[in-house]
Protein backbone atom coordinates (compact mmCIF):
# COMPACT_ATOMS: atom_id res chain seq x y z
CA UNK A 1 157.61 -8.87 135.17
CA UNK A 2 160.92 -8.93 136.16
CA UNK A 3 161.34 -12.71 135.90
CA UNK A 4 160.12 -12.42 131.62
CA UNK A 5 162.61 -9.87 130.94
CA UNK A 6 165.61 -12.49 132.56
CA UNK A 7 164.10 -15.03 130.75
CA UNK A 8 164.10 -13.25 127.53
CA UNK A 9 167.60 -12.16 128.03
CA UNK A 10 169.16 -15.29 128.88
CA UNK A 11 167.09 -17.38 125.68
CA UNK A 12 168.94 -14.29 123.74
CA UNK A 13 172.61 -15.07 124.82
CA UNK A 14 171.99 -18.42 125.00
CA UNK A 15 172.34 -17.90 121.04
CA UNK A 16 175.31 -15.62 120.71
CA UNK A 17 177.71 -17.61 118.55
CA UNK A 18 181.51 -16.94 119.63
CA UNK A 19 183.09 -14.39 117.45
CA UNK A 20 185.91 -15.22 115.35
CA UNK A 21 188.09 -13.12 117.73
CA UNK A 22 187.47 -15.43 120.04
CA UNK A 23 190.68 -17.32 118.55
CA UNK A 24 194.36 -17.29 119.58
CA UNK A 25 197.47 -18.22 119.57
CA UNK A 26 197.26 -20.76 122.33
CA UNK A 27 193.90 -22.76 119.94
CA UNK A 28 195.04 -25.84 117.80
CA UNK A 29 196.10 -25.58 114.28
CA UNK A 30 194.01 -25.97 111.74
CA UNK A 31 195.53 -26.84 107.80
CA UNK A 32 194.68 -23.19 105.86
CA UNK A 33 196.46 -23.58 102.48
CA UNK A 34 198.55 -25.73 100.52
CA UNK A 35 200.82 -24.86 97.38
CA UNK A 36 203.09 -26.62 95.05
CA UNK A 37 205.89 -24.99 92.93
CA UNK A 38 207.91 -24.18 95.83
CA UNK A 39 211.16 -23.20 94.90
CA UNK A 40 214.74 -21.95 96.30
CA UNK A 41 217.94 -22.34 93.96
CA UNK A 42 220.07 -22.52 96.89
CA UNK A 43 223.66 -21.04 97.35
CA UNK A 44 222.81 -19.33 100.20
CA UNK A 45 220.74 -15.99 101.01
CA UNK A 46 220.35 -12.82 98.30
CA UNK A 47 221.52 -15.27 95.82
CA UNK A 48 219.35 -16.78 93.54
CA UNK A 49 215.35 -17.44 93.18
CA UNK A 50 213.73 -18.33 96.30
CA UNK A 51 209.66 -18.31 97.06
CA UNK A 52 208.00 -15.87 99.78
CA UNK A 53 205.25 -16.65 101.46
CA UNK A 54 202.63 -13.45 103.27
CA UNK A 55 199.67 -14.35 105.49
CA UNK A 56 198.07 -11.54 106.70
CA UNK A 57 195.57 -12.23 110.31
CA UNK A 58 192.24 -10.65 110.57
CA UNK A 59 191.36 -12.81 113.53
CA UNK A 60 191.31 -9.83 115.85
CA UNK A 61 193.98 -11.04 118.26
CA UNK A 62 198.06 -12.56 118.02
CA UNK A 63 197.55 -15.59 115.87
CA UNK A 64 200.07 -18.22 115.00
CA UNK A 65 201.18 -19.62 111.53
CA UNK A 66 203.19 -22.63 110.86
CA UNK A 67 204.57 -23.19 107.45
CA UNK A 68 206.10 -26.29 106.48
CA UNK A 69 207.94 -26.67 103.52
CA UNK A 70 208.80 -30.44 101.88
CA UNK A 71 211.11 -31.07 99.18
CA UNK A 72 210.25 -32.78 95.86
CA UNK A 73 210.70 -36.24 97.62
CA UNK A 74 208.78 -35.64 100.60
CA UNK A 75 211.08 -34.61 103.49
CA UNK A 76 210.82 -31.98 105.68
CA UNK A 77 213.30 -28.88 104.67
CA UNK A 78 211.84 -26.24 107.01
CA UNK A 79 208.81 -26.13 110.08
CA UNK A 80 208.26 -23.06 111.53
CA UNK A 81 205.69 -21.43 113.13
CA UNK A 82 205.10 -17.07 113.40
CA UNK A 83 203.35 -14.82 115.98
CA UNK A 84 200.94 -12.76 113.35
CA UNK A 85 199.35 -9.73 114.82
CA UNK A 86 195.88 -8.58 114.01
CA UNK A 87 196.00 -6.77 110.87
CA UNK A 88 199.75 -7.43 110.40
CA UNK A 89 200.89 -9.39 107.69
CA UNK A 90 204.26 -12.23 108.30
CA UNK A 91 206.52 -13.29 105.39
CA UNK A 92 208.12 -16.63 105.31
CA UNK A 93 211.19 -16.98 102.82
CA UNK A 94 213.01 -19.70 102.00
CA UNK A 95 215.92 -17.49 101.78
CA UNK A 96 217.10 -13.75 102.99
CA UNK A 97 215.98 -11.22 100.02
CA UNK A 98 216.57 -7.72 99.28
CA UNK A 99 212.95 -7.37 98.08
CA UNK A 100 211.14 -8.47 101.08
CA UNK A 101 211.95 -8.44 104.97
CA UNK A 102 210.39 -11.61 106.91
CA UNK A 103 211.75 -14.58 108.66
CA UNK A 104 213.89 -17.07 106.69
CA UNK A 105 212.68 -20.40 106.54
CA UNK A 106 216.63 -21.65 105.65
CA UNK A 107 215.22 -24.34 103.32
CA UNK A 108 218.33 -24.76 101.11
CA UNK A 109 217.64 -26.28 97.56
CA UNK A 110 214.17 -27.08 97.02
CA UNK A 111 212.71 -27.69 93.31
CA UNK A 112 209.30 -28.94 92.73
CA UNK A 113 208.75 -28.25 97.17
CA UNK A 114 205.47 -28.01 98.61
CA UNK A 115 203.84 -25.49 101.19
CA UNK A 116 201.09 -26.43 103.93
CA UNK A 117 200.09 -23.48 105.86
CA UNK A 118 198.26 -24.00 109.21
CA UNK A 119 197.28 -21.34 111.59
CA UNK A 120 195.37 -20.75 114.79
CA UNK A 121 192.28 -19.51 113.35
CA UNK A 122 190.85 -19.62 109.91
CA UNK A 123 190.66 -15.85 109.82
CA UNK A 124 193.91 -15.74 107.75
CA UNK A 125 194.76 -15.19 104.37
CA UNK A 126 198.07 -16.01 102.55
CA UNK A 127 199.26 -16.26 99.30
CA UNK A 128 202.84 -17.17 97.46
CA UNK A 129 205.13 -16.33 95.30
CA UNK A 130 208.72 -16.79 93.52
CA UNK A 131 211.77 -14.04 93.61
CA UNK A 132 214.86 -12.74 92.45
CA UNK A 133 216.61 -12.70 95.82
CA UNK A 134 219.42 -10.71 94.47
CA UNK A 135 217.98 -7.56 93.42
CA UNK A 136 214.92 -5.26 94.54
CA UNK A 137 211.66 -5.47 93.22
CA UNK A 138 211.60 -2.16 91.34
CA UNK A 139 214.51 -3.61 89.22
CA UNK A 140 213.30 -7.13 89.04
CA UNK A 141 210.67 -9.08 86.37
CA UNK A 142 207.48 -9.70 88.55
CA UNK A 143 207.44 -12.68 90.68
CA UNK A 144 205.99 -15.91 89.84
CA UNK A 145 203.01 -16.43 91.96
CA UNK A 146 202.28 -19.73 92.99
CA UNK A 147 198.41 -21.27 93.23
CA UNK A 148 197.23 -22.41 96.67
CA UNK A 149 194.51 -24.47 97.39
CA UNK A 150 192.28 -22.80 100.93
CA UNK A 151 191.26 -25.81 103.22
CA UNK A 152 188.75 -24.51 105.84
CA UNK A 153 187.15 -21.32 104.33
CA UNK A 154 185.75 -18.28 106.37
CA UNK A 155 182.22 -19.08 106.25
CA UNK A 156 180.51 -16.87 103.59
CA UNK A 157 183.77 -16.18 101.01
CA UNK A 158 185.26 -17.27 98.11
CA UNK A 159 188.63 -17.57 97.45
């Protein structure tokens, strides 16, 4: 009797599918978004229009994401990657802004720039937009958001 109930129980875990928690920061990237209409008017930090970008994980553990940012003709103008928390959203500027606080990506001018957004897990979800660096948001017309295009969907969503 006891040898069914072990058998039972291991033809049960044997199809247990890995959880999405099961990702981290040390997995290979895997392409999330990309964007066009990237933007920064240069002339340095809190001057200017520059473009945010917030990805917020929901992996359930530390998950990186890399944005890379290419100008008009192609070239790299900024690669970095961020340690994102569970539940914890990271915000990538292409310049310092009084509006947000995140890590500055230091792109310099950038008009007509695109975004690709790769992470450690597919359990992340970003999105983009343009601001006033200069001023806060309360005082400032609403940002420009930009459209992103989601490569490798959680299974079962839209977006």
């Amino acid at each position: 009797m006891k040898a069914i109930h072990f058998t039972i129980a291991a033809a049960a875990l044997s199809f247990v599918q890995p959880t999405p928690a099961s990702a981290a920061q040390g997995d290979p990237e895997v392409l999330i978004y990309r964007g066009s209409g990237v933007l920064d008017t240069g002339g340095g930090n809190l001057v200017g229009v520059g473009t945010a970008f917030h990805c917020t994980n929901f992996s359930g553990v530390i998950e990186n994401v890399r944005f890379v940012i290419r100008s008009q003709g192609g070239a790299i103008a900024a690669n970095q990657v961020l340690p994102v928390p569970h539940l914890n959203t990271a915000t990538a500027l292409t310049k310092v802004a009084v509006i947000y606080i995140g890590a500055s990506l230091d792109t310099g001018f950038i008009k007509q720039g695109t975004v690709a957004i790769a992470a450690t897990s597919i359990n992340v979800t970003c999105t983009a937009s343009q601001f006033d660096a200069s001023v806060n948001g309360a005082f400032s017309p609403p940002p420009g958001k930009l459209h992103m295009t989601r490569f490798n969907p959680v299974p079962g969503t839209q977006e």
